[in-house]
Protein backbone atom coordinates (compact mmCIF):
# COMPACT_ATOMS: atom_id res chain seq x y z
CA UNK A 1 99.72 92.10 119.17
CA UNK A 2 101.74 91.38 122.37
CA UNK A 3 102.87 94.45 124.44
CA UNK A 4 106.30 94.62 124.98
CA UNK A 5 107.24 96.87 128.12
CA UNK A 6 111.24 96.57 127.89
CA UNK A 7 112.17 96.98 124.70
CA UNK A 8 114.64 99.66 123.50
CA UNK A 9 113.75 100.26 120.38
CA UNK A 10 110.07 100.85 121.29
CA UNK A 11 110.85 102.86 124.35
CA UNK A 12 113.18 105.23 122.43
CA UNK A 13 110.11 105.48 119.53
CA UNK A 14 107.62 106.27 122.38
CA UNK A 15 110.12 108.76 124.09
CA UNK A 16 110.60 110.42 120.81
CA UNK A 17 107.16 110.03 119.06
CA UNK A 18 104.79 109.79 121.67
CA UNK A 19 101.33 110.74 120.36
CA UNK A 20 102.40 109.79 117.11
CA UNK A 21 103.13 106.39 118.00
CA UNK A 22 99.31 105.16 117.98
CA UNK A 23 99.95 101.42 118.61
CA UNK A 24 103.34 99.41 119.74
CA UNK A 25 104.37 96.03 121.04
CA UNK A 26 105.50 92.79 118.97
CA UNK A 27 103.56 90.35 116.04
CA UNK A 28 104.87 87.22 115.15
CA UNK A 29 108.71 87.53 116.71
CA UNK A 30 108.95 90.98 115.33
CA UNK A 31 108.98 94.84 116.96
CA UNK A 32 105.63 96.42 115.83
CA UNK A 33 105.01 100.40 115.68
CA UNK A 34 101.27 101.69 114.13
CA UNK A 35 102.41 105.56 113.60
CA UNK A 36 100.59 108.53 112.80
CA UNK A 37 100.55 108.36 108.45
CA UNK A 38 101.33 112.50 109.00
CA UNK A 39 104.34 111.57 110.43
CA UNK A 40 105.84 108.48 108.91
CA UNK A 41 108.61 110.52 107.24
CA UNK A 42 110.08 111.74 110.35
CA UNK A 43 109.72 108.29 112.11
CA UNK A 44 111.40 106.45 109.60
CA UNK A 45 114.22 109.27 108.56
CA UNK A 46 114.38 108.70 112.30
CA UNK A 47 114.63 104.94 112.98
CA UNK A 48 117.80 105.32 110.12
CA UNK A 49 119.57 108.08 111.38
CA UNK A 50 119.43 107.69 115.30
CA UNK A 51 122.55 105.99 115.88
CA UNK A 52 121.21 103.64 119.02
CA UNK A 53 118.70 102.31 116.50
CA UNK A 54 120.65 101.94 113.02
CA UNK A 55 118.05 100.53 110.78
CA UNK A 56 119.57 101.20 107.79
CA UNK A 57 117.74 98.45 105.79
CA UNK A 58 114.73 98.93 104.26
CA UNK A 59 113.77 95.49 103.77
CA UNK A 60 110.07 95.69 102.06
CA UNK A 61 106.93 98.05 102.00
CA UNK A 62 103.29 97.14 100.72
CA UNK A 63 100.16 97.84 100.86
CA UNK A 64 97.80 95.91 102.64
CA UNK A 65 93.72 96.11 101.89
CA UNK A 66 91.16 95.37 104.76
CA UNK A 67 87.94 96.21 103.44
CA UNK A 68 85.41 97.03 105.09
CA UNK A 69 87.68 97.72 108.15
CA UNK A 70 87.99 101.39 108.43
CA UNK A 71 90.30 102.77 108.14
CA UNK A 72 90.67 100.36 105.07
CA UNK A 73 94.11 100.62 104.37
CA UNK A 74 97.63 99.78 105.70
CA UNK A 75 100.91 100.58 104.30
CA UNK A 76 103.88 97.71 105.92
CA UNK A 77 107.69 99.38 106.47
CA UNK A 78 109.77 96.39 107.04
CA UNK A 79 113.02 97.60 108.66
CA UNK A 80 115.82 95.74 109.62
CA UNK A 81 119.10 96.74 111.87
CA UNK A 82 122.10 94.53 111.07
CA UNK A 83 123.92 94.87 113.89
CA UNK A 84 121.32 93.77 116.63
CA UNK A 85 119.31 91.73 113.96
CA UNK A 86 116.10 93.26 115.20
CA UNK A 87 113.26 93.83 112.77
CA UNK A 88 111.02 96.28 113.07
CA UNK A 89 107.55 96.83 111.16
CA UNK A 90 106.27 99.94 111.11
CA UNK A 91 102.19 100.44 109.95
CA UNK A 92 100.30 103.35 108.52
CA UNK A 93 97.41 103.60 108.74
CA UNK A 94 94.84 104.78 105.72
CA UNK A 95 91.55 105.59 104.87
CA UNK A 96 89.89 105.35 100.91
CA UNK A 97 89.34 109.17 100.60
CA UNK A 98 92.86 110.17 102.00
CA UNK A 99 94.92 107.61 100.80
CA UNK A 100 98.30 109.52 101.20
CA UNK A 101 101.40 108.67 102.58
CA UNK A 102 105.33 110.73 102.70
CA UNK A 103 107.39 109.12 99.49
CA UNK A 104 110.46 107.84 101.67
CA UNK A 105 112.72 107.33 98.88
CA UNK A 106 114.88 110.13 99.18
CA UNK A 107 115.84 107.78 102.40
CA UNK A 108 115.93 104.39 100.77
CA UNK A 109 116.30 104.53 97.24
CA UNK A 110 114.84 100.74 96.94
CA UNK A 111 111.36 102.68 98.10
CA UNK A 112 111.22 104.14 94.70
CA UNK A 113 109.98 100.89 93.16
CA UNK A 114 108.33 99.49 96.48
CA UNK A 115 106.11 102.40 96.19
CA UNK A 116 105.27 102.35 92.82
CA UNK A 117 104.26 98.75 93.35
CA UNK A 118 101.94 99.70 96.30
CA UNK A 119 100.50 102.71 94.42
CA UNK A 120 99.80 100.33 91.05
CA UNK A 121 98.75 97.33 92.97
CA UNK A 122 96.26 99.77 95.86
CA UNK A 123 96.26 103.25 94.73
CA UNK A 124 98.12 104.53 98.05
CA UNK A 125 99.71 108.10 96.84
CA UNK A 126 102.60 108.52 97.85
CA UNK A 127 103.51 112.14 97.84
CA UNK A 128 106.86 113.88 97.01
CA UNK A 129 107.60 110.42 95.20
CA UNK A 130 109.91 111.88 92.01
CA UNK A 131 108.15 109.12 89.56
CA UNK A 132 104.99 107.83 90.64
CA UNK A 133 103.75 105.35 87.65
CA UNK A 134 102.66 102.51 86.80
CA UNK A 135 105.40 99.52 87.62
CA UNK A 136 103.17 96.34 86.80
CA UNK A 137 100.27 96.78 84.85
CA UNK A 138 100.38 98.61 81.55
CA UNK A 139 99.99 102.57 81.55
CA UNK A 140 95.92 102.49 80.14
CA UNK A 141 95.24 99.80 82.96
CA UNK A 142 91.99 101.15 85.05
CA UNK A 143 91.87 100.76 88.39
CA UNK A 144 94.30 98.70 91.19
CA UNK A 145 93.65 95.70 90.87
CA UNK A 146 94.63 93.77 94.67
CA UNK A 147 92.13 96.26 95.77
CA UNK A 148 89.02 93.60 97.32
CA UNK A 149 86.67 95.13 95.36
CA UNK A 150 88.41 95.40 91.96
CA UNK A 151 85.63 93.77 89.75
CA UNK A 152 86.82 90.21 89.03
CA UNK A 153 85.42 90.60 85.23
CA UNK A 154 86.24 93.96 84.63
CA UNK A 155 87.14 94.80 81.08
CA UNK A 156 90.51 96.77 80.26
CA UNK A 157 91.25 98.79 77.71
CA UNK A 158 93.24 96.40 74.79
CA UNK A 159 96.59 97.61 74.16
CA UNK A 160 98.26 96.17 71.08
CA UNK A 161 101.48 97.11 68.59
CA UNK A 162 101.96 100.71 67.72
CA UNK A 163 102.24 101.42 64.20
C-alpha cells in the first residue's frame, strides 16, 4: 500500500476516526482505509452521510481468507462516490475465534445479500443482520466452503425430493 498524505477523503477519515483508522493510503488506483472491525458501523454510516464525502454506493463486500496470516480474515467494503468518482475500500480486519462484524444493511439494503454471501461462503457473522442464512449452498450444507481449509473431499449431507 502507497501512503497518500493529501488526500481528502483520508484526511477527513483520520480527523474523524483516528485510532480507529488502523491502516490508510491507496492499492491499485484506489483510496484504502483498514478500520477498527468494532467500529465499521460508524465509519461506514459515516463515509454515506458526511456530505463532503457522499459515498452513497455500496458497490461490493466479501470476505477474503488468508490463512495462516493472523488475523486470518478480511471483510472488503467497496464504496463508491458518484460525484468525484473516487472509490474507496474499506478493510476489517478478523480473527477465526471472533469472526464478527456490524450487519450494515440497515445502510445499504444491497448488504443484505452481500453479507449472506460472505457469511455462507467464510462464516464471518455479521451481527444485527435481520436474516442471516444460507444464500448459496443448501440449508444442511456443513461448513464454508472458500474457507482454505474446507476439506476438498468432504462429504455433505444428500438432500433429495421431499415427499
Amino acid at each position: 500500500m502507497e501512503p497518500v498524505e493529501d488526500n481528502a477523503t483520508l484526511n477527513a477519515l483520520k480527523e474523524k476516526f483516528g485510532e480507529t483508522m488502523l491502516e490508510c493510503g491507496r492499492d491499485k488506483g484506489d483510496l484504502l482505509a483498514v478500520v477498527d472491525p468494532q467500529r465499521i458501523h460508524d465509519v461506514i454510516a459515516w463515509l454515506r452521510d458526511e456530505p463532503r464525502l457522499d459515498f452513497k454506493m455500496l458497490v461490493d463486500l466479501f470476505g477474503v481468507d488468508y490463512l495462516p496470516r493472523k488475523p486470518r480474515f478480511e471483510v472488503v467494503y467497496h464504496l463508491h462516490c458518484l460525484d468525484r468518482n473516487e472509490r474507496l475500500r474499506v478493510k476489517i480486519r478478523l480473527d477465526e475465534k471472533n469472526c464478527e462484524a456490524a450487519t450494515i444493511s440497515d445502510l445499504y439494503p444491497v448488504a443484505n445479500w452481500l453479507e449472506r454471501e460472505a457469511w455462507d461462503m467464510f462464516g464471518v457473522v455479521f451481527t444485527g443482520h435481520p436474516n442471516l442464512k444460507r444464500l448459496l449452498m443448501y440449508e444442511p450444507f456443513e461448513g464454508h466452503p472458500l474457507r482454505r481449509d474446507y476439506p476438498i473431499n468432504k462429504r455433505q449431507p444428500l438432500i433429495g425430493p421431499k415427499n
